[in-house]
PDB file of N, CA and C in Angstrom:
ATOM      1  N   UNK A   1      97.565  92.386 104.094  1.00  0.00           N
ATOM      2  CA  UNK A   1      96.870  93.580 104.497  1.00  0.00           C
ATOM      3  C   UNK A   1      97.444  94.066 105.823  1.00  0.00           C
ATOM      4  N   UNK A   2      97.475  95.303 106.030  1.00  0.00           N
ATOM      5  CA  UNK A   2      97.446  95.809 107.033  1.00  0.00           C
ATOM      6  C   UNK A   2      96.819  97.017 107.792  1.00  0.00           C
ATOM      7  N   UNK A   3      96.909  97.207 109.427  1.00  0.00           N
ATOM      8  CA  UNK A   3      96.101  98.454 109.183  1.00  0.00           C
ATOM      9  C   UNK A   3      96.533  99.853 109.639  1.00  0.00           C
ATOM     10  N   UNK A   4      95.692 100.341 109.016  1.00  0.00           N
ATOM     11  CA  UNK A   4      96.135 101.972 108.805  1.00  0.00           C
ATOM     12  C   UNK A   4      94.883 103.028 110.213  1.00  0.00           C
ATOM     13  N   UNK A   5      95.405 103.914 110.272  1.00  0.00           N
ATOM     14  CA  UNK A   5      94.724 104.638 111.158  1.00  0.00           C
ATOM     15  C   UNK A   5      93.595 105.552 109.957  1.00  0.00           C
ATOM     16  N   UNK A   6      92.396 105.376 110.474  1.00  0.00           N
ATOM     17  CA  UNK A   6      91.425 106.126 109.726  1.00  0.00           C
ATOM     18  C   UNK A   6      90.444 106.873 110.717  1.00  0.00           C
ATOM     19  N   UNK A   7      90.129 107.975 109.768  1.00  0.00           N
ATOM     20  CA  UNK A   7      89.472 109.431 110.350  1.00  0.00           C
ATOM     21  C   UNK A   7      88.066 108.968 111.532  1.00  0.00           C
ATOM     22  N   UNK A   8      87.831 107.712 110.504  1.00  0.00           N
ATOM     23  CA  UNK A   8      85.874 107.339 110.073  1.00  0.00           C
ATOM     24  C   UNK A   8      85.953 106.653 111.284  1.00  0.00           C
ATOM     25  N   UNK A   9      86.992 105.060 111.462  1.00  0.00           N
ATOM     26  CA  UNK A   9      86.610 104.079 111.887  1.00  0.00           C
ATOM     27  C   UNK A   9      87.604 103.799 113.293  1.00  0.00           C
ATOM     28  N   UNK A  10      88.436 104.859 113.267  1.00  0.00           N
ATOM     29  CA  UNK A  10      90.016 104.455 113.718  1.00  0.00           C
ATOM     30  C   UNK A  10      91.203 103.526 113.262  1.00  0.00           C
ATOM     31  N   UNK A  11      90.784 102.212 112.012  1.00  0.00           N
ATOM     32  CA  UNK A  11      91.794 101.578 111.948  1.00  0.00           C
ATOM     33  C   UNK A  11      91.004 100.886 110.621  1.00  0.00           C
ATOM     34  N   UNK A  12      91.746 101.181 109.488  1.00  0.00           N
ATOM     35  CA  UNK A  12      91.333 100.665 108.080  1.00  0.00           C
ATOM     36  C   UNK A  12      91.834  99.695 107.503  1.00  0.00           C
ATOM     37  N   UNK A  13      91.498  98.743 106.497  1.00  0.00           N
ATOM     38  CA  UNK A  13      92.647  97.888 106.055  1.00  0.00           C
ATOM     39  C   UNK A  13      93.350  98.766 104.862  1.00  0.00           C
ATOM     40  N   UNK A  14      94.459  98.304 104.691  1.00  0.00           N
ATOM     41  CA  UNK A  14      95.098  99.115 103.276  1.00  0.00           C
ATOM     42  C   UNK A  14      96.089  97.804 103.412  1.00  0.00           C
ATOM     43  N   UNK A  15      95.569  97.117 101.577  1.00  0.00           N
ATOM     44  CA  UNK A  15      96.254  96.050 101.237  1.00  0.00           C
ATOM     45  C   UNK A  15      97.816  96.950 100.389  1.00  0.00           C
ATOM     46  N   UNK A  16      98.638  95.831 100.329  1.00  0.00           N
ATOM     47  CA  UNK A  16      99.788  95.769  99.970  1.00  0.00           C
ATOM     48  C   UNK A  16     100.149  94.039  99.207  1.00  0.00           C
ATOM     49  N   UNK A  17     100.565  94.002  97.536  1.00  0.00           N
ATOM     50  CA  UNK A  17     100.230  93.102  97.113  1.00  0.00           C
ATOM     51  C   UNK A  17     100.943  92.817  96.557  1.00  0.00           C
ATOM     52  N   UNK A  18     101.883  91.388  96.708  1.00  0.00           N
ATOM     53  CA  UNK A  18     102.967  91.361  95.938  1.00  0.00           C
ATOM     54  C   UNK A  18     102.888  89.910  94.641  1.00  0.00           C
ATOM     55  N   UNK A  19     102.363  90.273  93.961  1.00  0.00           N
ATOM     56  CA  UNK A  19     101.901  88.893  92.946  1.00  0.00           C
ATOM     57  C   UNK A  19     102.831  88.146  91.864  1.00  0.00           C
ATOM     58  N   UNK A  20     102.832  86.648  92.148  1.00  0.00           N
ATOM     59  CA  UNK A  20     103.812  86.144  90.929  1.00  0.00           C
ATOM     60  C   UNK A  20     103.252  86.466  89.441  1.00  0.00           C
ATOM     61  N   UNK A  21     102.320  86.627  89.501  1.00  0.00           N
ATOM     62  CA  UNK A  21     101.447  86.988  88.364  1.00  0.00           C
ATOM     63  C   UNK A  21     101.518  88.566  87.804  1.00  0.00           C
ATOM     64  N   UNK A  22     102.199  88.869  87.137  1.00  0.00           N
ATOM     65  CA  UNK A  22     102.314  90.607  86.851  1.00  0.00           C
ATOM     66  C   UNK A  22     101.529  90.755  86.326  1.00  0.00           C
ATOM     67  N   UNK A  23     100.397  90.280  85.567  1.00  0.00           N
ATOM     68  CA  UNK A  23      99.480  90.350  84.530  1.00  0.00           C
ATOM     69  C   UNK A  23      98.107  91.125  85.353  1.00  0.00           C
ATOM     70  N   UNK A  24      98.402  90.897  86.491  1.00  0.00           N
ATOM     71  CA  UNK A  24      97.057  90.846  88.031  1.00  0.00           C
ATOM     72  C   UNK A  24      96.870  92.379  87.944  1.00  0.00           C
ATOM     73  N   UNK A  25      95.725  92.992  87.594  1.00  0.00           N
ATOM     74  CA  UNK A  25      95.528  94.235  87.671  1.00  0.00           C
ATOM     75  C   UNK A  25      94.779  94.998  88.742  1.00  0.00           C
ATOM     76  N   UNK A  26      94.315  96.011  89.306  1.00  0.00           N
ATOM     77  CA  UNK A  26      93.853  96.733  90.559  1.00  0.00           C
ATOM     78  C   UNK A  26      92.249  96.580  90.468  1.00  0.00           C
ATOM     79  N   UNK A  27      91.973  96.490  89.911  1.00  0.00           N
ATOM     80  CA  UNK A  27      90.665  96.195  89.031  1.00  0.00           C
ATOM     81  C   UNK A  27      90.468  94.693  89.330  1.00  0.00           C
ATOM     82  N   UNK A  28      91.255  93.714  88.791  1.00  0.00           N
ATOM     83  CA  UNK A  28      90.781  92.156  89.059  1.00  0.00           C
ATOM     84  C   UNK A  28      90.789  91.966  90.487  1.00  0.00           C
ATOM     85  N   UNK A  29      92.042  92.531  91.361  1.00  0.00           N
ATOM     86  CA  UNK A  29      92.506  92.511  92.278  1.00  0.00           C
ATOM     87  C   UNK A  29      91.254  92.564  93.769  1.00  0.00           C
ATOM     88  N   UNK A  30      90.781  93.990  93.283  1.00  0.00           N
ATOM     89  CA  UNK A  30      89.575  94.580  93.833  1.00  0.00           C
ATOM     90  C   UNK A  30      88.407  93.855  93.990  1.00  0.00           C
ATOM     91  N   UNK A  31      88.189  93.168  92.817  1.00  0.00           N
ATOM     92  CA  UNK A  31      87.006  92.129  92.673  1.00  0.00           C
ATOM     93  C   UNK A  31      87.276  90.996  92.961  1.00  0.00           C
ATOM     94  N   UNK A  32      88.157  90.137  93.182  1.00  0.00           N
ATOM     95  CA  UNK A  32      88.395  89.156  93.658  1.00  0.00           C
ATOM     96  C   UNK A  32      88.138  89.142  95.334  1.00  0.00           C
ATOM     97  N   UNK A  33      88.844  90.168  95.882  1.00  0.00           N
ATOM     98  CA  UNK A  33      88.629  90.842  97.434  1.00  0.00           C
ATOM     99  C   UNK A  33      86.913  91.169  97.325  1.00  0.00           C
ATOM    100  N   UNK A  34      86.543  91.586  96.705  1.00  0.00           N
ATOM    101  CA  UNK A  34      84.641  92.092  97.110  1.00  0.00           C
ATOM    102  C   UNK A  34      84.055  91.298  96.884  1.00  0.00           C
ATOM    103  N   UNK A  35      84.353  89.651  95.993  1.00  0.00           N
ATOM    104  CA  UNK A  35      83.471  88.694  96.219  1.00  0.00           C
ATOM    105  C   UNK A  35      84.365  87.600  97.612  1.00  0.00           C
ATOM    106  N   UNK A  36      84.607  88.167  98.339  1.00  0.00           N
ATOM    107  CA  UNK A  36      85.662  86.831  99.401  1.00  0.00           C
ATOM    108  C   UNK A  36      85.553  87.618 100.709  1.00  0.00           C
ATOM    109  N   UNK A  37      85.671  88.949 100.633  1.00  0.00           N
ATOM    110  CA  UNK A  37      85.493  89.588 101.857  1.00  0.00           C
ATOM    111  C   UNK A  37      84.109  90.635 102.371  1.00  0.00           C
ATOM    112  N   UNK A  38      83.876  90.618 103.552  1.00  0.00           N
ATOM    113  CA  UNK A  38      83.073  91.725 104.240  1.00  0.00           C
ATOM    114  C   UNK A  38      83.403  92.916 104.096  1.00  0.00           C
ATOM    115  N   UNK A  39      82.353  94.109 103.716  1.00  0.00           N
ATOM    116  CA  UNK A  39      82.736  95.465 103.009  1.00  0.00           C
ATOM    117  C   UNK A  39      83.931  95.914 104.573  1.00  0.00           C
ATOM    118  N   UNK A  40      83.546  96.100 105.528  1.00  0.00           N
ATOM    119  CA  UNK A  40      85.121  96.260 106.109  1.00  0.00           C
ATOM    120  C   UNK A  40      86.406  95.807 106.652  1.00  0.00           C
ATOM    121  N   UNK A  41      85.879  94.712 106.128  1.00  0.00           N
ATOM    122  CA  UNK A  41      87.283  94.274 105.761  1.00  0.00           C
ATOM    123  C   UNK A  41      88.142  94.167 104.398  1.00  0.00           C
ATOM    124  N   UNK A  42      87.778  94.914 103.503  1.00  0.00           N
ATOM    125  CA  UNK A  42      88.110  95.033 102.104  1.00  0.00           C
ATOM    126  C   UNK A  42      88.999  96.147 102.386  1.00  0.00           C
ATOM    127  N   UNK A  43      90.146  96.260 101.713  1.00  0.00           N
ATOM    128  CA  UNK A  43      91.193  97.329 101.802  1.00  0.00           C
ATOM    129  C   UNK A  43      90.784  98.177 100.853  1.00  0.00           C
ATOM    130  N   UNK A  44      91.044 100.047 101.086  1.00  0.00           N
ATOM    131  CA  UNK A  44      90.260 100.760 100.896  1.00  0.00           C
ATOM    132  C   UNK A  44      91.729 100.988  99.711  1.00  0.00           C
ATOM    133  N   UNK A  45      93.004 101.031  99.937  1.00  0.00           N
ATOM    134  CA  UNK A  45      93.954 101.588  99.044  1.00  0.00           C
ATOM    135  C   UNK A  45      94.920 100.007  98.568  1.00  0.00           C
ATOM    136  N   UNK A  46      95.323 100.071  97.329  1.00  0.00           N
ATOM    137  CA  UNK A  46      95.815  98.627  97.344  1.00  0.00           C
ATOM    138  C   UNK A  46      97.874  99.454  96.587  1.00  0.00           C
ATOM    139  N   UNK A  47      98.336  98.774  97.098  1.00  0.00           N
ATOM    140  CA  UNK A  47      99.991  99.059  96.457  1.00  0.00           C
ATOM    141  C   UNK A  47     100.198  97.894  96.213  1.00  0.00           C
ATOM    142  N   UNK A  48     101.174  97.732  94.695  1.00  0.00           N
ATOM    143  CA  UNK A  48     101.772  96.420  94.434  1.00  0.00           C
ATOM    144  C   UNK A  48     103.110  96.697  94.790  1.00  0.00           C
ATOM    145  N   UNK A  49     103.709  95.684  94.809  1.00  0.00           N
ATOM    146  CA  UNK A  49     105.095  96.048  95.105  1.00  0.00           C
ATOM    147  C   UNK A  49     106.350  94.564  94.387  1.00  0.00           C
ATOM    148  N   UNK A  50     106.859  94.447  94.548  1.00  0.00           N
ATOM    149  CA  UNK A  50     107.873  93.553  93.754  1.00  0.00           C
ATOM    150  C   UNK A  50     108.331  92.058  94.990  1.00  0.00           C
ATOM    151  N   UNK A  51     108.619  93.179  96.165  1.00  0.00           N
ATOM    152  CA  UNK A  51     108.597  91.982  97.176  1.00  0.00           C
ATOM    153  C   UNK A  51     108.219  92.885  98.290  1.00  0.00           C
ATOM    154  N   UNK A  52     107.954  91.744  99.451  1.00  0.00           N
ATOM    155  CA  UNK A  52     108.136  92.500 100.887  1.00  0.00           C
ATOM    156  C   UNK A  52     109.083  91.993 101.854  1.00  0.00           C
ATOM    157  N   UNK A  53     108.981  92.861 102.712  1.00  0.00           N
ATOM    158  CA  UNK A  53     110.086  92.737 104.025  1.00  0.00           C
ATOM    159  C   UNK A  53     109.470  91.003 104.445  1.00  0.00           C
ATOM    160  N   UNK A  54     110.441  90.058 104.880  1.00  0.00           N
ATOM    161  CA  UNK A  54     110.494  89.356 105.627  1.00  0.00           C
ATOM    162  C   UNK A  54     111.107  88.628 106.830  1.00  0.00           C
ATOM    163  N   UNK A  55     110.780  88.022 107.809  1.00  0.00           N
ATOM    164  CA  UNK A  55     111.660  87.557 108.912  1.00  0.00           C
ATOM    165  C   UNK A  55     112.390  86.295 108.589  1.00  0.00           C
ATOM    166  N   UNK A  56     113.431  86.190 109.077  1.00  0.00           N
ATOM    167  CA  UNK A  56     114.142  85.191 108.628  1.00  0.00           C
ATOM    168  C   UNK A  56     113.624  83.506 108.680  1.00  0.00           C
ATOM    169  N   UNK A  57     112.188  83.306 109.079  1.00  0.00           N
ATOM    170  CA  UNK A  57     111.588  82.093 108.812  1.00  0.00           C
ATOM    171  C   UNK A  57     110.789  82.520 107.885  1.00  0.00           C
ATOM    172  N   UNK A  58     110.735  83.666 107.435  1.00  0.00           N
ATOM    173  CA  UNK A  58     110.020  83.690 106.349  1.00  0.00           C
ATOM    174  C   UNK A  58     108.484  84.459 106.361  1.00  0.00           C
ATOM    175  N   UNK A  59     108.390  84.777 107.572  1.00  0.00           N
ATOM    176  CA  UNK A  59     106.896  85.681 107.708  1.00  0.00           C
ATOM    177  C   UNK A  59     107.103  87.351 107.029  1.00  0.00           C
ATOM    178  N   UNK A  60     105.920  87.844 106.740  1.00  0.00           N
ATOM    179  CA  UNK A  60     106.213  88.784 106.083  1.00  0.00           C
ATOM    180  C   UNK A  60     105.931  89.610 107.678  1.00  0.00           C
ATOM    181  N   UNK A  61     107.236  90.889 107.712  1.00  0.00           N
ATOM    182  CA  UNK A  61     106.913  91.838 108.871  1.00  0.00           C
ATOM    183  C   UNK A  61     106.319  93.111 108.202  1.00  0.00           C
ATOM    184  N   UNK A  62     104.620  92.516 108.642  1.00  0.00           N
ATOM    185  CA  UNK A  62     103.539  93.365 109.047  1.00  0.00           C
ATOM    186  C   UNK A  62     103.600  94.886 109.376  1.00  0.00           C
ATOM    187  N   UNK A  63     104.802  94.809 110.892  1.00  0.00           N
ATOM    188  CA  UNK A  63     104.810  96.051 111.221  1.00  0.00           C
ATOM    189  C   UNK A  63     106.274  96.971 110.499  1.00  0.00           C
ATOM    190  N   UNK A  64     107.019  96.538 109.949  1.00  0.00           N
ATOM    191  CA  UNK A  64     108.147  97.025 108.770  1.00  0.00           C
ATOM    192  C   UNK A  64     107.210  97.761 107.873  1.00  0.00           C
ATOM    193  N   UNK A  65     105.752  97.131 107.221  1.00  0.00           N
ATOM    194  CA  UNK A  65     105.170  97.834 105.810  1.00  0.00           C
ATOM    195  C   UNK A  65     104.010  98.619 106.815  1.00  0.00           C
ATOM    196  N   UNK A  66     103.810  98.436 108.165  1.00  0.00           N
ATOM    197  CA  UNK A  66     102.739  99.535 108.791  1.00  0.00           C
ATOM    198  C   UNK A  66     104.070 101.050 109.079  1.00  0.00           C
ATOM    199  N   UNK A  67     105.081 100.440 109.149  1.00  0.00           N
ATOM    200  CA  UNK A  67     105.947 101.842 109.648  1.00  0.00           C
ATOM    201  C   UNK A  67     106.106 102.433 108.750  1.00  0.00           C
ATOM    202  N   UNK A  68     106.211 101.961 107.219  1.00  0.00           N
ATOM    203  CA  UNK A  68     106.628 102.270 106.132  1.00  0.00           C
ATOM    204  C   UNK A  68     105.294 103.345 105.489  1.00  0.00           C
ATOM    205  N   UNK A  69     104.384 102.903 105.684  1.00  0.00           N
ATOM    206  CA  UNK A  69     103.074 103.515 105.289  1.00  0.00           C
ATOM    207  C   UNK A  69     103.104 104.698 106.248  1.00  0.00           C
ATOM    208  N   UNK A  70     103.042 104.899 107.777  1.00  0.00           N
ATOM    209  CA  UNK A  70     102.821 105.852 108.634  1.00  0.00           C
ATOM    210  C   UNK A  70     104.071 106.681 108.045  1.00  0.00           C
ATOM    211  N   UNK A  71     105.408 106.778 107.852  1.00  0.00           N
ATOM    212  CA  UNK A  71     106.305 107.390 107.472  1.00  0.00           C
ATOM    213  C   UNK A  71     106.233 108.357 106.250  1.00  0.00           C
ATOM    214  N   UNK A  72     105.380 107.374 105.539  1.00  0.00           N
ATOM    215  CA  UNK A  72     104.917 108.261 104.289  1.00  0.00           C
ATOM    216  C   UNK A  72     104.046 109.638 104.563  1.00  0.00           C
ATOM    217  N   UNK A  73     102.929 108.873 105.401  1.00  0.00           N
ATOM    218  CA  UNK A  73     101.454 109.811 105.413  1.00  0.00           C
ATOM    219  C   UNK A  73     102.142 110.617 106.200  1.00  0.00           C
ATOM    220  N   UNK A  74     103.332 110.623 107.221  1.00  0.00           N
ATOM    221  CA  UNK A  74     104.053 112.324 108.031  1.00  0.00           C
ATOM    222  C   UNK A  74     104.297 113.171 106.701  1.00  0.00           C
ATOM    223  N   UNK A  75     105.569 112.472 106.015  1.00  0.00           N
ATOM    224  CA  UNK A  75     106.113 113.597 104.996  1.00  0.00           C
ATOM    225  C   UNK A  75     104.360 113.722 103.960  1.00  0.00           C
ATOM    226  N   UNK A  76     104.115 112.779 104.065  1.00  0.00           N
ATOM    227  CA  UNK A  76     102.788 114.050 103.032  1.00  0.00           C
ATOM    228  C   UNK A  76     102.131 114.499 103.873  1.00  0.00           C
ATOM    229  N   UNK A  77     101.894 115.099 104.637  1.00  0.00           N
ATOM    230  CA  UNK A  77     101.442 115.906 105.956  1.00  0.00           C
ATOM    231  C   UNK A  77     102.126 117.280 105.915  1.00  0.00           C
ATOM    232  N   UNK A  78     103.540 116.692 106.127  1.00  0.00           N
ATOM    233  CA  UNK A  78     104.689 118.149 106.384  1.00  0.00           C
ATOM    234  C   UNK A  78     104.447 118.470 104.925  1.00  0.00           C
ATOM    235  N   UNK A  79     104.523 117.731 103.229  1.00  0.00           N
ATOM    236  CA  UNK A  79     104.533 118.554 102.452  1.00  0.00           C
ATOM    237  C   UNK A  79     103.344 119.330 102.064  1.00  0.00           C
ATOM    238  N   UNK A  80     101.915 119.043 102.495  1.00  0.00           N
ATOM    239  CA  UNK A  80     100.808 119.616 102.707  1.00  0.00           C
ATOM    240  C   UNK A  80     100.799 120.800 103.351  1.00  0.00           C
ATOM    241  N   UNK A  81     101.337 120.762 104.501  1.00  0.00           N
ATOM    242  CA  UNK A  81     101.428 121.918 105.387  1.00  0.00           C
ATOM    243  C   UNK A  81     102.733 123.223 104.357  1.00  0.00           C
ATOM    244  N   UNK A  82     103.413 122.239 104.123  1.00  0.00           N
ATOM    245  CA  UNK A  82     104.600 123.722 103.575  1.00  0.00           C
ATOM    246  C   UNK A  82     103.843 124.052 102.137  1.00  0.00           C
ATOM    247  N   UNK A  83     103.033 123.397 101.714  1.00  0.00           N
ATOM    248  CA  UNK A  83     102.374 124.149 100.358  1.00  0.00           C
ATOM    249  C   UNK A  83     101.465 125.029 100.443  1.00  0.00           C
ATOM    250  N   UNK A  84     100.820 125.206 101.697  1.00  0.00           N
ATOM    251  CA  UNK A  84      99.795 126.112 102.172  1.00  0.00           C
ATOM    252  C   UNK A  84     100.396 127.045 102.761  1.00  0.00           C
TER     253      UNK A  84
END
């Protein structure tokens, strides 16, 4: 998980999920997280992904998939703005 800047709270979780299990759906995913976690700490948006960025001992870098997310939400910003 990591966190994201939000309107409500200032800082949201938004999971990112990379499972050996492909079978793992957004749905099981979701419910597994709402019986284990506190409603804010439950990630509000979930992405699977195949792998993630890691450091060369092997930690996953956190702030590589927070830059990656903020990078996104600009260009859908700028393409919001040029559609209006």
């Amino acid at each position: 998980m990591i966190g994201v800047p939000d309107k409500h709270s200032g800082e949201a979780a938004d999971g990112i999920h990379r499972s050996r299990d492909p079978s793992v759906t957004p749905a099981e995913l979701r419910e597994f997280i709402h019986e284990r976690l506190t409603g804010y700490k439950r990630p509000r948006h979930y992405e699977f992904r195949d792998s993630l960025p890691k450091s060369t001992v092997g930690k996953i870098l956190r702030r590589v998939l927070r830059d990656e997310y903020l990078a996104s939400a600009v260009s859908d910003q700028h393409e919001d703005h040029a559609q209006a």
